[in-house]
N, C-alpha and C. Protein backbone atom coordinates (compact mmCIF):
# COMPACT_ATOMS: atom_id res chain seq x y z
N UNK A 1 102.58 170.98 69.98
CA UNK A 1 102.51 170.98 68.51
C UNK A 1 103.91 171.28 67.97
N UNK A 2 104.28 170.50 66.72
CA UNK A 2 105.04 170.63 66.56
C UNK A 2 105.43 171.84 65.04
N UNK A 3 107.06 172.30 65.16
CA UNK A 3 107.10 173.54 63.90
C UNK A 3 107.11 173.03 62.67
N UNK A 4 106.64 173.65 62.02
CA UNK A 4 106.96 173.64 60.30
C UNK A 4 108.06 173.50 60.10
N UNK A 5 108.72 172.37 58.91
CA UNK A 5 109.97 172.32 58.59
C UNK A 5 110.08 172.13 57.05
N UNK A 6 111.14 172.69 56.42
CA UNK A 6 111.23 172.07 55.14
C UNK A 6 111.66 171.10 54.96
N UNK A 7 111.32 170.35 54.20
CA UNK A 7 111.94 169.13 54.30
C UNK A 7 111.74 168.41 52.51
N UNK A 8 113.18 167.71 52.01
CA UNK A 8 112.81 167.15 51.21
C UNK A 8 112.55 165.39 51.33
N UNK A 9 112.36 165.08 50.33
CA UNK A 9 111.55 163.32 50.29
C UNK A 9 113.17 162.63 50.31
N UNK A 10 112.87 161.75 51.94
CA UNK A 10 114.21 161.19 52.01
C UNK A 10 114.36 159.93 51.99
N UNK A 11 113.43 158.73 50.77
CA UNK A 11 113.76 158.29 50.52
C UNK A 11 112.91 157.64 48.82
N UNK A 12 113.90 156.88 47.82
CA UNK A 12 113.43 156.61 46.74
C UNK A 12 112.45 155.99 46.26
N UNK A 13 111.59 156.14 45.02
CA UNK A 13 110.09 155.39 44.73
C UNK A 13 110.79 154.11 44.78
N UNK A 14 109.96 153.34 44.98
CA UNK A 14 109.77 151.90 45.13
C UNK A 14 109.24 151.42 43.72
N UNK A 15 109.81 150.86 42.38
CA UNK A 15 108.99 150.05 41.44
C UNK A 15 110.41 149.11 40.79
N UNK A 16 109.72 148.70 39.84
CA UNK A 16 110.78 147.74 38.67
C UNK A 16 110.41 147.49 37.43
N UNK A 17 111.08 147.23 36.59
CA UNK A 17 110.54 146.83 35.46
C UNK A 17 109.26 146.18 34.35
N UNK A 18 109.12 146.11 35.59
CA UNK A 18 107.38 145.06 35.42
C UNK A 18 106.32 145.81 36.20
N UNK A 19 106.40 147.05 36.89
CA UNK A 19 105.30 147.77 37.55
C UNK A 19 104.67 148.48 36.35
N UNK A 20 103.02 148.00 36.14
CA UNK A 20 102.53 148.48 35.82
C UNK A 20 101.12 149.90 36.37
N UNK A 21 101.35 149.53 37.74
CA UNK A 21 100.19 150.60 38.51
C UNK A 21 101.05 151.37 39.51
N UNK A 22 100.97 152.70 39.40
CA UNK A 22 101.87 153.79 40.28
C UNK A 22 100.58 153.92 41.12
N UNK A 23 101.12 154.05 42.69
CA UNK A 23 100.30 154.54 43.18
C UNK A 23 101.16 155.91 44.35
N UNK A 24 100.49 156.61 44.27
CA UNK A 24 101.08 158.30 44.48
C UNK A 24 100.16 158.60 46.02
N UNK A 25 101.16 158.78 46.93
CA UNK A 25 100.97 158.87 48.37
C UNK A 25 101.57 160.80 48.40
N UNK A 26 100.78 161.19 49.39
CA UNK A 26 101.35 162.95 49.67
C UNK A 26 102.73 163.46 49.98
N UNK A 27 102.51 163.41 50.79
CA UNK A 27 104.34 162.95 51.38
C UNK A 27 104.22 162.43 52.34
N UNK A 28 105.59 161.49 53.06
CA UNK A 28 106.02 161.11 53.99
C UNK A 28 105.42 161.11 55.56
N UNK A 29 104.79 160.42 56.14
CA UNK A 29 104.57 160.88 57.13
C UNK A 29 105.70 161.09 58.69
N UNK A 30 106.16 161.74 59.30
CA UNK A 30 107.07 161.89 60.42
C UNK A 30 107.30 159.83 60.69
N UNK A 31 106.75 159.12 61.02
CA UNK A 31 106.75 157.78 61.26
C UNK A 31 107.02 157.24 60.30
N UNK A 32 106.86 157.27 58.55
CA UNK A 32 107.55 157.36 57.67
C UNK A 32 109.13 157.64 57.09
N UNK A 33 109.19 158.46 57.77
CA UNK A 33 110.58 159.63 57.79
C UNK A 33 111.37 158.69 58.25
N UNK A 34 110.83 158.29 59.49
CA UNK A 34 111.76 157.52 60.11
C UNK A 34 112.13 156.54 59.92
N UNK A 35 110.84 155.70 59.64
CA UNK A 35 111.58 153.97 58.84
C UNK A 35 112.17 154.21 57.66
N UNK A 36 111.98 155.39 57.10
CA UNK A 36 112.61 155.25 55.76
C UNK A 36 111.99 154.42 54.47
N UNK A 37 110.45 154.36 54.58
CA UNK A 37 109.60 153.63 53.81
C UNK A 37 108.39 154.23 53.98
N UNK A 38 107.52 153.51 52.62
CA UNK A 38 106.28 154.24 53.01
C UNK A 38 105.12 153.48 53.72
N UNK A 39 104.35 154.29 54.34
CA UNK A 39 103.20 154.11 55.25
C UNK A 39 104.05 153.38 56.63
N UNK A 40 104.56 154.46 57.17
CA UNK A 40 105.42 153.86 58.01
C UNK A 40 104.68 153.87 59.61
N UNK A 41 103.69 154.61 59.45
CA UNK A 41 102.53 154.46 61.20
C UNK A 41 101.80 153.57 61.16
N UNK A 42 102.04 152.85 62.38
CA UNK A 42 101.22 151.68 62.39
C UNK A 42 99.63 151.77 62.52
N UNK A 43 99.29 152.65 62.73
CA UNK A 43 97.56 152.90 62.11
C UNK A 43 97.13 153.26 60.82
N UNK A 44 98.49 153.42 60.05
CA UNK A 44 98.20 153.45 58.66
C UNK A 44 97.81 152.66 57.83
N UNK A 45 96.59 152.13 56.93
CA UNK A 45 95.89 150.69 56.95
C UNK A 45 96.60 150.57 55.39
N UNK A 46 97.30 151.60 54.94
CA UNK A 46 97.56 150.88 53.61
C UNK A 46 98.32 149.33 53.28
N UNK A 47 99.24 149.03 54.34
CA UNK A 47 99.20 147.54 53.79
C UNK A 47 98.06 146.63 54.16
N UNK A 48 97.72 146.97 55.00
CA UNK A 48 96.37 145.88 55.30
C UNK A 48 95.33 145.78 54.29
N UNK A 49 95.50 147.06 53.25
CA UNK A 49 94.29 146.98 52.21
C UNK A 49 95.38 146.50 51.69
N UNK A 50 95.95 146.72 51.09
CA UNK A 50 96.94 146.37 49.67
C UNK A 50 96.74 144.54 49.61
N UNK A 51 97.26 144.36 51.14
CA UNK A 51 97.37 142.65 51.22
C UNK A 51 96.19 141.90 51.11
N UNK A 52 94.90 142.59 51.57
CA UNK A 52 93.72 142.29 51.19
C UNK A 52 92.96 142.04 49.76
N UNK A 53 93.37 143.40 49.17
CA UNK A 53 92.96 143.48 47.98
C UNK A 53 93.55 142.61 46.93
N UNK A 54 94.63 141.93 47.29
CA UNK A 54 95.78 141.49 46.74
C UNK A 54 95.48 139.77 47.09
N UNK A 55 94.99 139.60 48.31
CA UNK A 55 94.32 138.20 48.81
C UNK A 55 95.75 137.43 49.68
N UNK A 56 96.79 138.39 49.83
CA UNK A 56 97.94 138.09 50.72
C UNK A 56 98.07 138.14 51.77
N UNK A 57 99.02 137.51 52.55
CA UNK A 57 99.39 137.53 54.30
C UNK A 57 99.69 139.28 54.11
N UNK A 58 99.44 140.14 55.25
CA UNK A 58 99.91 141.57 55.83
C UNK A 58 101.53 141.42 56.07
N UNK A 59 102.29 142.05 55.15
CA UNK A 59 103.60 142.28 55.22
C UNK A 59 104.24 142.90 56.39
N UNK A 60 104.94 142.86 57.16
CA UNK A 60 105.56 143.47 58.92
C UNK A 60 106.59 143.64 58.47
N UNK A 61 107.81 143.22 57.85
CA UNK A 61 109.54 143.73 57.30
C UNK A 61 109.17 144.81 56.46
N UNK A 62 110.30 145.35 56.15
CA UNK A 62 110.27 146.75 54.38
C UNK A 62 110.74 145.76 53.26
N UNK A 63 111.67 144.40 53.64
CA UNK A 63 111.74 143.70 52.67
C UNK A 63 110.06 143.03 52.44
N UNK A 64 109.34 142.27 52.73
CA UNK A 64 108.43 142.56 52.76
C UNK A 64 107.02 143.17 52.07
N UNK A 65 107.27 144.23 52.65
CA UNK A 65 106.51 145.18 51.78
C UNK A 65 106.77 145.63 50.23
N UNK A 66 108.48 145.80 50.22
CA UNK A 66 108.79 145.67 48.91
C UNK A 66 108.09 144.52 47.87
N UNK A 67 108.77 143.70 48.82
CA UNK A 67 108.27 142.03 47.86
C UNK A 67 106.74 142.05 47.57
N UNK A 68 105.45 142.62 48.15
CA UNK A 68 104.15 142.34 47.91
C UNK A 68 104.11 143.55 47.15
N UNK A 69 104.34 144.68 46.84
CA UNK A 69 104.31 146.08 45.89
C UNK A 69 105.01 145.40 44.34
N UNK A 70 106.07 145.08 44.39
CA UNK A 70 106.95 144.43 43.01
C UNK A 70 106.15 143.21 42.62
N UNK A 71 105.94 142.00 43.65
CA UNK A 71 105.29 140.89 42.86
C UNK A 71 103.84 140.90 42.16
N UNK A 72 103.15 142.20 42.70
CA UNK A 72 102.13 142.47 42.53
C UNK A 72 102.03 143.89 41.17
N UNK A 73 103.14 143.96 40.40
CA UNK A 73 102.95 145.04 39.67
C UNK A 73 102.89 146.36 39.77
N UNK A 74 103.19 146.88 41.16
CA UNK A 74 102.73 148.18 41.82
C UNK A 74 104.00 148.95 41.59
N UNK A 75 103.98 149.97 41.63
CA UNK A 75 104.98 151.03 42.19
C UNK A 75 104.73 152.13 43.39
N UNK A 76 105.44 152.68 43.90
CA UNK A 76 104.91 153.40 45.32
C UNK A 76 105.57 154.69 44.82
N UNK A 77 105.46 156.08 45.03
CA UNK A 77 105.99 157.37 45.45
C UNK A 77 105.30 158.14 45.52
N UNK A 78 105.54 159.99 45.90
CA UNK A 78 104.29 160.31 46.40
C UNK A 78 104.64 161.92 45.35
N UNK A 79 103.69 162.78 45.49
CA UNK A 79 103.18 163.62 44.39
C UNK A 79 104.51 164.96 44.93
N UNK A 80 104.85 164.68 45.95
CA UNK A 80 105.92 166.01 46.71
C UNK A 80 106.93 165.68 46.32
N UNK A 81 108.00 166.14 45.99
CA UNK A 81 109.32 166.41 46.49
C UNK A 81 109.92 166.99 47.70
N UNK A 82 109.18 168.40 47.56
CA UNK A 82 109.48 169.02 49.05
C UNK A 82 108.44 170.18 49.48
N UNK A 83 108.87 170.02 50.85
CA UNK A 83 107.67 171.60 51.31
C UNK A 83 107.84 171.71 52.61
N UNK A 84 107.15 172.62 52.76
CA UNK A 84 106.88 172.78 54.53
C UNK A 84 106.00 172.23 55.16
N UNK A 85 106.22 171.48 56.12
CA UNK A 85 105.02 170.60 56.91
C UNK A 85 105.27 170.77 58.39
N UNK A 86 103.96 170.92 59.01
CA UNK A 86 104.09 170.65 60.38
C UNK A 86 104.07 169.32 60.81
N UNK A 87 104.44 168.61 61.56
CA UNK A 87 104.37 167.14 61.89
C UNK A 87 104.59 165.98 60.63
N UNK A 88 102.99 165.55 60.37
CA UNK A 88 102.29 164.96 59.58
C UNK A 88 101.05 165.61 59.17
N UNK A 89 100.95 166.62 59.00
CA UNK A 89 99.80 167.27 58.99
C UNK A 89 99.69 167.45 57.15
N UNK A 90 98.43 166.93 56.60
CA UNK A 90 98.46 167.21 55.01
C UNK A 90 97.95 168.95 55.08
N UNK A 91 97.17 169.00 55.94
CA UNK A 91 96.47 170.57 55.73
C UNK A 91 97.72 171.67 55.96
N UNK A 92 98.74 170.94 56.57
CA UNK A 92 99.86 172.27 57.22
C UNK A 92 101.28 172.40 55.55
N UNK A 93 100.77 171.75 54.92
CA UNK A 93 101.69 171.40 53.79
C UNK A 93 102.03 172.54 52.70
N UNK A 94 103.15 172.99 52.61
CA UNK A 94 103.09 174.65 51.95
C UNK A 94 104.24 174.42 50.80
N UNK A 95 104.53 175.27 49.92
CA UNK A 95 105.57 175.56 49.47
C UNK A 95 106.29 174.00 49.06
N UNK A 96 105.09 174.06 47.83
CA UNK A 96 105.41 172.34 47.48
C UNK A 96 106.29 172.38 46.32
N UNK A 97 107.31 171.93 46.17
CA UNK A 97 107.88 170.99 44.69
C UNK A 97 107.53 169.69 44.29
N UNK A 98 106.83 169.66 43.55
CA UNK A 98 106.37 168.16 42.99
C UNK A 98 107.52 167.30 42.65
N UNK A 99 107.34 165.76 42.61
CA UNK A 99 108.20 164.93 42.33
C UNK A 99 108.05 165.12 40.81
N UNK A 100 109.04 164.46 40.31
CA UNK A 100 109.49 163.90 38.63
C UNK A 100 108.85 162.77 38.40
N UNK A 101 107.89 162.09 38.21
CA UNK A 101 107.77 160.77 37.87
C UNK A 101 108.07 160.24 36.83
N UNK A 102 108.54 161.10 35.50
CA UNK A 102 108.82 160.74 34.35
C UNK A 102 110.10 159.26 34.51
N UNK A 103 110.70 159.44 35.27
CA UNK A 103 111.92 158.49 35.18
C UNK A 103 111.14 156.50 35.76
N UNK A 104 110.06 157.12 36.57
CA UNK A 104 109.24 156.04 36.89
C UNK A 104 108.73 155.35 35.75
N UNK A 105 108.06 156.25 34.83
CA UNK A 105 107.72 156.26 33.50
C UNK A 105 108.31 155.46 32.46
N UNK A 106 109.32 155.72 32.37
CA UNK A 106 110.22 155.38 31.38
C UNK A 106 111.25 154.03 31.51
N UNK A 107 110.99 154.23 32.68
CA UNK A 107 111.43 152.75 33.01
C UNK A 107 111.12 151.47 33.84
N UNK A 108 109.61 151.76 33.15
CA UNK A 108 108.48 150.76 33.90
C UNK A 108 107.63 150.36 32.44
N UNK A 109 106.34 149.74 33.39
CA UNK A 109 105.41 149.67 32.18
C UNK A 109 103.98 150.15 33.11
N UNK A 110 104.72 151.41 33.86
CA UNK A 110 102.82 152.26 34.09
C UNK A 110 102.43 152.48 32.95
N UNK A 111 101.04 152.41 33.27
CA UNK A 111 100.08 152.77 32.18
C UNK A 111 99.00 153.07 33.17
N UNK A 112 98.86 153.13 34.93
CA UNK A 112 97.66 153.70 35.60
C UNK A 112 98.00 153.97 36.72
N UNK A 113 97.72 155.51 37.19
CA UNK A 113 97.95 155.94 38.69
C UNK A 113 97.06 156.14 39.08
N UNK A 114 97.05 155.65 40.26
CA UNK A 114 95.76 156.35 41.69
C UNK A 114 96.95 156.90 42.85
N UNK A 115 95.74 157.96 43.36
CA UNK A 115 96.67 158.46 44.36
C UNK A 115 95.65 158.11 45.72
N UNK A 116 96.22 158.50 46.63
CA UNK A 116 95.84 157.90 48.04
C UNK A 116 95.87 159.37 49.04
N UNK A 117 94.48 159.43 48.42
CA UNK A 117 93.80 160.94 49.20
C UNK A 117 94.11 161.71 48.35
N UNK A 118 93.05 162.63 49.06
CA UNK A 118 93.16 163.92 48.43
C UNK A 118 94.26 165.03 48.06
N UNK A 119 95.17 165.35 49.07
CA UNK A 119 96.27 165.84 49.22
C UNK A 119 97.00 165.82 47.75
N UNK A 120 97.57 164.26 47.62
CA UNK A 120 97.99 163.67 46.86
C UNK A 120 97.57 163.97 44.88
N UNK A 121 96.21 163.62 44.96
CA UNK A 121 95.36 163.79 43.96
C UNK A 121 95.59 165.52 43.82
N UNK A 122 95.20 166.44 44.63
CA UNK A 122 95.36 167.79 44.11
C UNK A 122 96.39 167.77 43.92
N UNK A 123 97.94 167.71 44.47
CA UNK A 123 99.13 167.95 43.97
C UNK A 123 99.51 167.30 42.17
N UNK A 124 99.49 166.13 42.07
CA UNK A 124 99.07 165.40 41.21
C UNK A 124 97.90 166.29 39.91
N UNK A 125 97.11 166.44 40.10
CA UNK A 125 96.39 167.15 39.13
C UNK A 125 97.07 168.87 38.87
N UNK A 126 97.69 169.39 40.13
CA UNK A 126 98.17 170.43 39.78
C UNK A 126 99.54 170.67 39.03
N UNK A 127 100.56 169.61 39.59
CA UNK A 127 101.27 169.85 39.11
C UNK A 127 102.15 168.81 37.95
N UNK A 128 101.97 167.56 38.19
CA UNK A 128 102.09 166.25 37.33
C UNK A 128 101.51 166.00 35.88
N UNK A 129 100.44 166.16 36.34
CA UNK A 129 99.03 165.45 35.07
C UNK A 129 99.66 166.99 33.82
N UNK A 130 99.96 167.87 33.89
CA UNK A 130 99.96 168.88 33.13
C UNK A 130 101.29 168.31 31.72
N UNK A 131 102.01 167.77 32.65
CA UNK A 131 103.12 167.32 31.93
C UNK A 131 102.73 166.26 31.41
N UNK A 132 102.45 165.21 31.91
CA UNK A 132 102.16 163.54 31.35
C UNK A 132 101.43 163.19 30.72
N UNK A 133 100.07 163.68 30.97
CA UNK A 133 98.82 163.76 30.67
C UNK A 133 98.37 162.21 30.53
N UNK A 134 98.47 161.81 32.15
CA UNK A 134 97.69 160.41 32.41
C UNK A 134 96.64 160.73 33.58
N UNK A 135 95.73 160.30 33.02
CA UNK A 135 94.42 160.60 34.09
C UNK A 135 94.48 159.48 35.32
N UNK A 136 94.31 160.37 36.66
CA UNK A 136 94.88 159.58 38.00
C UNK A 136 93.58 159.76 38.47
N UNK A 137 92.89 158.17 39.34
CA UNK A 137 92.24 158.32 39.97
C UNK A 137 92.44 158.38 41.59
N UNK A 138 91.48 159.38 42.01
CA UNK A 138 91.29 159.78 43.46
C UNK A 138 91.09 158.14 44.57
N UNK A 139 91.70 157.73 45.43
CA UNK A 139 91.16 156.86 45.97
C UNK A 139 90.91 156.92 47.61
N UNK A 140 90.65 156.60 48.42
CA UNK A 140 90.27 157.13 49.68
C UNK A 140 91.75 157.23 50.67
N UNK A 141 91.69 157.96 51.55
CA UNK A 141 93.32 158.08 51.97
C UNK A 141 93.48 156.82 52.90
N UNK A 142 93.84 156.33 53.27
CA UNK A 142 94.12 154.91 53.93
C UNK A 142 94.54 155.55 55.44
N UNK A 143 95.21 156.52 55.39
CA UNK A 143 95.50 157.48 56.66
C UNK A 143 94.46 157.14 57.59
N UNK A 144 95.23 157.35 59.20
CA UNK A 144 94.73 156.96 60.08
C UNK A 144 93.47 158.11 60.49
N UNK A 145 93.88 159.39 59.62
CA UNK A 145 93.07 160.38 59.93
C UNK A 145 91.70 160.74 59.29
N UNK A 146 91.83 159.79 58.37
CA UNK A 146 90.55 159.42 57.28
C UNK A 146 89.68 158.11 58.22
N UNK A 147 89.18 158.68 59.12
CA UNK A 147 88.49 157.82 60.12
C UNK A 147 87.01 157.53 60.17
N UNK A 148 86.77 158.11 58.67
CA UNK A 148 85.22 158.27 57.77
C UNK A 148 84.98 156.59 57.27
N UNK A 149 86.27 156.13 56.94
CA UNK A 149 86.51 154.62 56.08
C UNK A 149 86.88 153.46 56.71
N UNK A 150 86.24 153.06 56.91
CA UNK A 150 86.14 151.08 57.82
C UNK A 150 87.17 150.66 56.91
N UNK A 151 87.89 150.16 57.57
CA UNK A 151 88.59 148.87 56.95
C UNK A 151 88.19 148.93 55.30
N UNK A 152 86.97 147.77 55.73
CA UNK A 152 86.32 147.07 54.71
C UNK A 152 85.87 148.12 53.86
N UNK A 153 85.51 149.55 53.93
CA UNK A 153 85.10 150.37 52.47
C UNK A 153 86.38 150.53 52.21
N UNK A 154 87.48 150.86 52.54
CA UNK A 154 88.50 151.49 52.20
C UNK A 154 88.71 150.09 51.02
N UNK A 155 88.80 148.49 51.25
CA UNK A 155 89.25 147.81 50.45
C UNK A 155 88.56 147.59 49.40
N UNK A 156 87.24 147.65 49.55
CA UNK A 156 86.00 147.87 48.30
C UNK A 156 86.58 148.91 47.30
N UNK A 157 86.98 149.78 48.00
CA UNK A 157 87.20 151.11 46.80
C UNK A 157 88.61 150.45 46.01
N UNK A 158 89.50 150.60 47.07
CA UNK A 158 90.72 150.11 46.80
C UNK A 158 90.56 148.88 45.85
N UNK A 159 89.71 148.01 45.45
CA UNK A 159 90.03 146.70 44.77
C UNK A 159 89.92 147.21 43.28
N UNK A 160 89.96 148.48 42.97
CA UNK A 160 90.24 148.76 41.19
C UNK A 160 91.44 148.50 41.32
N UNK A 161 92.23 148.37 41.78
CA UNK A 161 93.74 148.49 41.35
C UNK A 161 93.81 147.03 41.08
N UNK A 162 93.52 146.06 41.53
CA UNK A 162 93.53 144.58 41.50
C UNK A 162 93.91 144.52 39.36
């Protein structure tokens, strides 16, 4: 097992001018960290829903993934800034600083966030929503560890964002 580390978010939200749907991930996962993008473990099903829900080929590059998040209106970042985490572990997650999303805000055209799990959603309701006051819906975690959700429910739920 691995130690707790602090760590801040090492790399930038993903949107553009034309994103109208934020969607808010926990933090980073260690396999994340490393590509330097998000949902970076390959048992992580969030592009496989996204591309689904979306009715697209499954993106494999980060150019890629960019290109199906932007052409599709989306924006990506996640509810942390920084904290202590063991591994990838959401339950080991301490001593949080929330991200800023205001700058996402202001230079987009959100008008709706979902977050992706729970983790996410409590940080988000605790420390975000107080400031903004945009109501974020909860959506199922796409995480490989959310092993409650088939494929196919995860994209059922997932198709509000469509």
């Amino acid at each position: 097992m691995s130690e707790p580390i602090s760590i801040t978010h090492p790399f930038p939200p993903l949107y553009n001018e034309n994103s109208e749907t934020l969607i808010l991930g926990s933090f980073p996962s260690v396999k994340s960290r490393e590509a330097m993008f998000f949902y970076g473990h390959p048992r992580n099903r969030f592009w496989k829903v996204i591309s689904e829900v979306f009715g697209e080929i499954e993106p494999n590059s980060i150019e890629e993934k960019k290109s199906l998040i932007l052409r599709n209106n989306l924006a990506l970042w996640d509810s942390i800034r920084s904290c202590t985490i063991t591994g990838s572990s959401d339950s080991s997650v301490k001593d949080v600083v929330p991200n800023d999303i205001s700058e996402i805000l202001k230079n987009s055209k959100v008008n709706r966030i979902f977050c992706n799990g729970t983790l996410s959603y409590k940080m988000y309701m605790k420390y975000i929503y107080p400031d903004i006051k945009i109501e974020a819906l909860k959506l199922p975690s796409t995480s490989p560890a959310n092993a409650a959700f088939s494929l196919e429910r995860l994209v059922a739920q997932w198709g509000i964002i469509r």
